[in-house]
N, C-alpha and C. Protein backbone atom coordinates (compact mmCIF):
# COMPACT_ATOMS: atom_id res chain seq x y z
N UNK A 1 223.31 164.69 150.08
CA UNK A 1 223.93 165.82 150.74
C UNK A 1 224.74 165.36 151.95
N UNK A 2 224.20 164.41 152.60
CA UNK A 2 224.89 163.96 154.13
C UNK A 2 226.02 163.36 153.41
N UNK A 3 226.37 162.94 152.26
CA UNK A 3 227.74 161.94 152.18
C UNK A 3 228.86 162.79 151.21
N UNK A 4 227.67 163.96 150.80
CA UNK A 4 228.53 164.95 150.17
C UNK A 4 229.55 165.51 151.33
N UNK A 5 228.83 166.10 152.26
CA UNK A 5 229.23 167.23 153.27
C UNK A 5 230.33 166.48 154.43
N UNK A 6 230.01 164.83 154.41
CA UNK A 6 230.72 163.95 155.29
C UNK A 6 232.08 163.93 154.76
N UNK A 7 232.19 164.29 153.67
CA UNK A 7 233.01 163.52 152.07
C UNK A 7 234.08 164.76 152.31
N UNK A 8 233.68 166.22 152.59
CA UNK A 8 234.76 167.09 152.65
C UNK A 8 234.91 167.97 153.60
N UNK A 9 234.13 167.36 155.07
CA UNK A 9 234.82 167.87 156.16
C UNK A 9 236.00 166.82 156.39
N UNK A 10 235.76 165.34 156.02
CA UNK A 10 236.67 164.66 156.16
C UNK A 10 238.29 165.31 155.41
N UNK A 11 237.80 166.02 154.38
CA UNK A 11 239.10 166.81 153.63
C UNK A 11 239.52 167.96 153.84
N UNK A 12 238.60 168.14 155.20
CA UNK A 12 239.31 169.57 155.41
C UNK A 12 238.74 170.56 155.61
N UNK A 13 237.67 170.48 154.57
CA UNK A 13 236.47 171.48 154.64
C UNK A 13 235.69 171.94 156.04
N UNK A 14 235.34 173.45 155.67
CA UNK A 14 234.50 173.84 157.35
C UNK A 14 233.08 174.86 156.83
N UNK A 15 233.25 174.98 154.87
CA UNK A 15 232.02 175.71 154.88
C UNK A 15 231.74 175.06 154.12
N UNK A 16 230.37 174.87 153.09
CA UNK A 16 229.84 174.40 152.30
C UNK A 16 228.92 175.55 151.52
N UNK A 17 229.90 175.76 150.13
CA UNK A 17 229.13 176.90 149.19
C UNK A 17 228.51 176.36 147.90
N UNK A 18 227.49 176.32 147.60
CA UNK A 18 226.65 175.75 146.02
C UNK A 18 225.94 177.39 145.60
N UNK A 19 225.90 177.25 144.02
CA UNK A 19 225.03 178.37 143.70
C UNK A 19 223.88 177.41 143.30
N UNK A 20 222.46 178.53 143.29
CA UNK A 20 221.21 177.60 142.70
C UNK A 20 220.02 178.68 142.50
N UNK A 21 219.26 178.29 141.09
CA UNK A 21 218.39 179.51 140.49
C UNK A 21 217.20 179.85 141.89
N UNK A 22 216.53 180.91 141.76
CA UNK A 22 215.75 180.92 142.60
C UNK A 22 214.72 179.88 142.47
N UNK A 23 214.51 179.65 141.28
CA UNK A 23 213.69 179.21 140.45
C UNK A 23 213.46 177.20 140.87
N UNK A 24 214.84 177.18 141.44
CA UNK A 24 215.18 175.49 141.93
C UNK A 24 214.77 175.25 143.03
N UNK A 25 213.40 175.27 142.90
CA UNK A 25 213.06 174.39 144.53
C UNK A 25 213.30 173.65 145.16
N UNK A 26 213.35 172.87 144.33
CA UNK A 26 214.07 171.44 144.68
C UNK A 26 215.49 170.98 146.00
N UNK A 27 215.82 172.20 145.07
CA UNK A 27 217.51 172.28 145.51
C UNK A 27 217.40 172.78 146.84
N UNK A 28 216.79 174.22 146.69
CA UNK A 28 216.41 174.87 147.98
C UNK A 28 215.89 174.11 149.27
N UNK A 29 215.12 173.22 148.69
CA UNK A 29 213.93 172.43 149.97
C UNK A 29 215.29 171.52 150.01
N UNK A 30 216.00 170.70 149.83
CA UNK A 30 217.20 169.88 149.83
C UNK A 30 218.22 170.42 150.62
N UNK A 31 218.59 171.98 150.49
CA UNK A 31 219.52 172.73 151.22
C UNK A 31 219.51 172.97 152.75
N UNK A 32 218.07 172.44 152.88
CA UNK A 32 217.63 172.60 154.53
C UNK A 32 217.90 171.83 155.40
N UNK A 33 218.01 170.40 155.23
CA UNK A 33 218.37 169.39 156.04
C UNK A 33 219.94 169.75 155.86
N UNK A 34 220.80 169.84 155.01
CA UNK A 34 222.80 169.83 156.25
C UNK A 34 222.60 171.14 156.68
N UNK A 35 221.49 172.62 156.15
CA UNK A 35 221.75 173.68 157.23
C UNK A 35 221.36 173.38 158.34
N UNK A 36 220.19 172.51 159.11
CA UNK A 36 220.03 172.54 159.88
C UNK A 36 220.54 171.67 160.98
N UNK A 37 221.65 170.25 160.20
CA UNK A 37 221.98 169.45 160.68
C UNK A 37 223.30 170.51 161.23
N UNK A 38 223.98 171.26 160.88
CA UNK A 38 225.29 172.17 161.48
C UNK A 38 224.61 173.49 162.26
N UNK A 39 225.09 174.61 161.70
CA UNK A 39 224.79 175.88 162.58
C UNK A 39 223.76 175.92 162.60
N UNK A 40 222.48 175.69 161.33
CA UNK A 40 221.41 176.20 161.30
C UNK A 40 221.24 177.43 160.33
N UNK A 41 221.85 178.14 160.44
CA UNK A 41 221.99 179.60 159.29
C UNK A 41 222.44 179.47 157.97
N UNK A 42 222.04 180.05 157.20
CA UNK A 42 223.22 179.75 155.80
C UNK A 42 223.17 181.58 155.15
N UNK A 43 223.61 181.65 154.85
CA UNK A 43 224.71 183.32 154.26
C UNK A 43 223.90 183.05 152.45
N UNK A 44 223.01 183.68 152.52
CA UNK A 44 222.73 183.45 151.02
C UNK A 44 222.40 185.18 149.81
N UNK A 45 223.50 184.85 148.95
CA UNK A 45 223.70 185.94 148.27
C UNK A 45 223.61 186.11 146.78
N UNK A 46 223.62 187.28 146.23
CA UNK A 46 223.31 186.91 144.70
C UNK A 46 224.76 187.01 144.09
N UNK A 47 225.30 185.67 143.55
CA UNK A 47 226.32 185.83 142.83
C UNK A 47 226.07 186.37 141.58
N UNK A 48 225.65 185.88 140.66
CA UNK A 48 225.74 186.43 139.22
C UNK A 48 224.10 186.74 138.94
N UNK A 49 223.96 187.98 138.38
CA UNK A 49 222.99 188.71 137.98
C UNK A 49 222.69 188.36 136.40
N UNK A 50 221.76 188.87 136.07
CA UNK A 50 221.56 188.88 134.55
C UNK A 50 222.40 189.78 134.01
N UNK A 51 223.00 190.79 134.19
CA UNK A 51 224.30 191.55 133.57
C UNK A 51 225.07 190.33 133.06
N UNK A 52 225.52 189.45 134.03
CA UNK A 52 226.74 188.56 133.70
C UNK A 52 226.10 187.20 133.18
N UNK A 53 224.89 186.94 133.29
CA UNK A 53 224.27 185.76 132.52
C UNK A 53 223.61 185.59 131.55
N UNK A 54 222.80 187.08 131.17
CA UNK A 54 222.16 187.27 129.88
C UNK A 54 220.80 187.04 130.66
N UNK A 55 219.98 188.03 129.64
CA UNK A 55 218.49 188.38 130.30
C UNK A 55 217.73 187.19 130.34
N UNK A 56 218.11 185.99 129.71
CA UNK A 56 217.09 185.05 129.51
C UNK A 56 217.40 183.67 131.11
N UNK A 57 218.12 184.21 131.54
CA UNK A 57 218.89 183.42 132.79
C UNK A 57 218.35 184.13 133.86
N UNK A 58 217.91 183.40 135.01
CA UNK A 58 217.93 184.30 136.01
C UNK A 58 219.11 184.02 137.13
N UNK A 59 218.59 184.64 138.03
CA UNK A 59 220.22 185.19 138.72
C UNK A 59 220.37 183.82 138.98
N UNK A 60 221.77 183.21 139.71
CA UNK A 60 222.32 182.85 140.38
C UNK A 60 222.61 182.96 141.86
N UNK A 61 222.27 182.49 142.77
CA UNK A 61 222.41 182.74 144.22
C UNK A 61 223.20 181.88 144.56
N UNK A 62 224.62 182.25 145.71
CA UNK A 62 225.21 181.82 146.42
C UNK A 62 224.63 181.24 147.61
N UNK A 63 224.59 180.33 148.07
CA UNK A 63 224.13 179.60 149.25
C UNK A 63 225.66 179.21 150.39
N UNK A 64 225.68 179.75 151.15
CA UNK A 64 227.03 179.09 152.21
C UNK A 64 226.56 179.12 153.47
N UNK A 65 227.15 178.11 154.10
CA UNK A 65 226.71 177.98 155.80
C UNK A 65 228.27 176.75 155.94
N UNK A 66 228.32 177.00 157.72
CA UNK A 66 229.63 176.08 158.06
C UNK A 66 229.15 174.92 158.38
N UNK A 67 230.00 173.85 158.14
CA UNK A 67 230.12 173.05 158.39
C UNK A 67 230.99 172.08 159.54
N UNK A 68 231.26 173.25 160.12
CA UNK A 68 232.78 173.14 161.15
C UNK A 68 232.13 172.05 162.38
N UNK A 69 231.11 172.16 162.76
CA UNK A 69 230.76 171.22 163.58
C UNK A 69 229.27 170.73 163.79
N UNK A 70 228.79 170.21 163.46
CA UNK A 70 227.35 169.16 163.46
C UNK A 70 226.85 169.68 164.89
N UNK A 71 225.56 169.84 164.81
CA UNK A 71 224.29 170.27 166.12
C UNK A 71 224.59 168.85 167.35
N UNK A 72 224.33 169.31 167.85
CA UNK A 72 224.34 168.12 168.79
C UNK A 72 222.25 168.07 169.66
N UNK A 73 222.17 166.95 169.68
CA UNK A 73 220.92 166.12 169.96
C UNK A 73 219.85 166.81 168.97
């Protein structure tokens, strides 16, 4: 994640958006270290529902938080 997020503020970038099942812990417990290394907050929403994925899928959640400037100490 740190060389991801290094990788495209260098390009420009100032937010950082991934979707991920609720179901992905993994991902989730992973998502915590660059939120907390920047603002701290992240904006997390349900992109795609089972309407648009089919009942056997579960939702999709949007995850975004900025990246515009790193915490300091």
């Amino acid at each position: 994640m740190d060389e991801i997020t290094r990788r495209v503020r260098a390009q420009g970038a100032r937010t950082f958006e991934t979707t991920v099942n609720p179901g992905n812990r993994a991902i989730i417990m992973l998502m915590r270290k660059p939120v907390a290394q920047y603002d701290g907050q992240s904006e997390i929403s349900e992109l795609f529902g089972t309407g648009e994925l089919g009942d056997g899928h579960e939702v999709e959640m949007l995850y975004r938080f900025s990246i515009a400037k790193p915490r300091q100490g």
